[in-house]
Structure formats: structure tokens, C-alpha cells
Protein backbone atom coordinates (compact mmCIF):
# COMPACT_ATOMS: atom_id res chain seq x y z
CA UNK A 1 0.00 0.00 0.00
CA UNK A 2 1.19 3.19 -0.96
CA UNK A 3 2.01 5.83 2.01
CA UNK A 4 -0.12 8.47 0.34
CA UNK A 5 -3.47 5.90 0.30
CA UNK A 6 -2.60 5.53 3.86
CA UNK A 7 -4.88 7.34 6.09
CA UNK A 8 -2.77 10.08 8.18
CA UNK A 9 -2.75 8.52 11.78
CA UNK A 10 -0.96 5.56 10.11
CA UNK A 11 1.78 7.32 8.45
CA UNK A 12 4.04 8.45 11.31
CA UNK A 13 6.71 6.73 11.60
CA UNK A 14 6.20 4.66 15.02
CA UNK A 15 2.48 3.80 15.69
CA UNK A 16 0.71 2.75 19.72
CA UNK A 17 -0.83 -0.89 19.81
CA UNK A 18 -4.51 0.02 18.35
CA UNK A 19 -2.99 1.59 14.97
CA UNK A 20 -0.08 -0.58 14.90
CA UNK A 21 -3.09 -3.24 14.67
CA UNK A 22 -5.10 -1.00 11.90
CA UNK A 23 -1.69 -0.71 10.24
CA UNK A 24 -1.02 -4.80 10.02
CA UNK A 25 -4.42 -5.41 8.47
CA UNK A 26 -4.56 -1.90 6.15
CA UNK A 27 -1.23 -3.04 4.43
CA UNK A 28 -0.44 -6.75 5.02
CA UNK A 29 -4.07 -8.13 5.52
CA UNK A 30 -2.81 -9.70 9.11
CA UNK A 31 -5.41 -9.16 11.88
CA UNK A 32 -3.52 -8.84 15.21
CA UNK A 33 -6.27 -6.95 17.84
CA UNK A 34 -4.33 -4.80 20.10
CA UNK A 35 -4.82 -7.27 22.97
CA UNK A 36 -2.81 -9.97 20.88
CA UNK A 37 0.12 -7.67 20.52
CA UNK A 38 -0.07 -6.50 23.99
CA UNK A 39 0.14 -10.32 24.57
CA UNK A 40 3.11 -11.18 22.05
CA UNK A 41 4.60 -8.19 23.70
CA UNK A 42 4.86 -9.59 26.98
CA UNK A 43 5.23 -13.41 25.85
CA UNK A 44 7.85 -12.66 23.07
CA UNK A 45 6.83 -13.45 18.88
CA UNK A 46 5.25 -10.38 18.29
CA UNK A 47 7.05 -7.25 16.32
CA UNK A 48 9.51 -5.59 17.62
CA UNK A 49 8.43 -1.99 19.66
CA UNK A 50 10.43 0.17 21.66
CA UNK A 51 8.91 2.18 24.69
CA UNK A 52 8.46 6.24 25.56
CA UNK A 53 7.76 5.54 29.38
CA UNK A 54 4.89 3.46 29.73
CA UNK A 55 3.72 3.33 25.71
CA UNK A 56 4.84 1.06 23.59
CA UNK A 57 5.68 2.01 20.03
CA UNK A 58 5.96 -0.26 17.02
CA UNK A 59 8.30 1.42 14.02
CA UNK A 60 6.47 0.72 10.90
CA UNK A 61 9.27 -0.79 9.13
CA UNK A 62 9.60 -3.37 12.15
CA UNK A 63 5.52 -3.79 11.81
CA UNK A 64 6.46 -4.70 8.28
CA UNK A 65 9.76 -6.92 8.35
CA UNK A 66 7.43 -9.14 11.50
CA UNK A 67 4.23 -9.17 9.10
CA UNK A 68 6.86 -11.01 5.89
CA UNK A 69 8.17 -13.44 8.63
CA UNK A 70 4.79 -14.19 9.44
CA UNK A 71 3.55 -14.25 6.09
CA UNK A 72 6.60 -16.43 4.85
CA UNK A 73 7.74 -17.28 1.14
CA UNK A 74 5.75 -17.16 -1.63
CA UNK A 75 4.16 -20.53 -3.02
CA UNK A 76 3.69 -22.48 -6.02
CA UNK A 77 0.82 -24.26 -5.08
CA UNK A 78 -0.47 -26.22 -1.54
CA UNK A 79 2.09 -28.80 -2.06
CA UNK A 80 5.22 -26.36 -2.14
CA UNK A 81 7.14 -25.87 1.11
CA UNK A 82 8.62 -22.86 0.77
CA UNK A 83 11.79 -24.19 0.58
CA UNK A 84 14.58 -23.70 -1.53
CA UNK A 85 15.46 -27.16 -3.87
């Protein structure tokens, strides 16, 4: 998605848990709720976020390296692994 389609409050460059979550669905079509990152936050798996006192912050560009991990390679068809031959 383009950063001018982008609707303003997701265009700064680090976003709080509830448009960090907008963000993951708008552009990568994951759907995390805000209470699932909070979660992965504490448990460890989620993206990467750094902290201004007690707010956490998720740089886009970690938002988007964590959605391609999850998402994984493309595929072939149901069959292919993923994996290189």
C-alpha cells in the first residue's frame, strides 16, 4: 500500500498498539487486535516496539519486516514448502 493511500494517523513513523493493529491489516491483511500484541509483547513473537515511558511504540518498518516473517515465502501451489530445492 502506498504511504499516500494511507490514512494520516498511520503514516508516522512509530504507531501505539490500536494503529499498529489498523496498520497490520490496512497493508499486510494480518489481523492482530491490540490485545494480541499487547500479549506477544509480553510473551515474546510479536514485532519488535520500543517504549516512551509506559507506551509502547511499534516502528512501521519493524511492523512490516514481522508481518513477511509471518507471512513467509511465496508458493507455487499447496504442495510447495517454501523451501529452496
Amino acid at each position: 500500500m502506498s504511504e499516500q493511500v494511507l490514512p494520516s494517523h498511520l503514516r508516522a513513523p512509530r504507531l501505539r498498539r490500536p494503529e499498529a493493529s489498523e496498520y497490520l491489516e490496512s497493508v499486510h491483511g494480518i489481523v492482530r487486535k491490540p490485545a494480541t500484541l499487547a500479549k506477544l509483547a509480553s510473551i515474546g513473537g510479536g514485532p519488535a516496539f520500543q517504549k516512551c515511558g509506559q507506551t509502547p511504540l511499534y516502528p512501521r518498518t519493524e511492523l512490516d519486516a514481522w508481518a513477511e516473517r509471518v507471512l513467509g515465502p511465496l508458493r507455487a501451489s499447496t504442495s510447495d514448502t517454501g523451501e529452496a530445492a
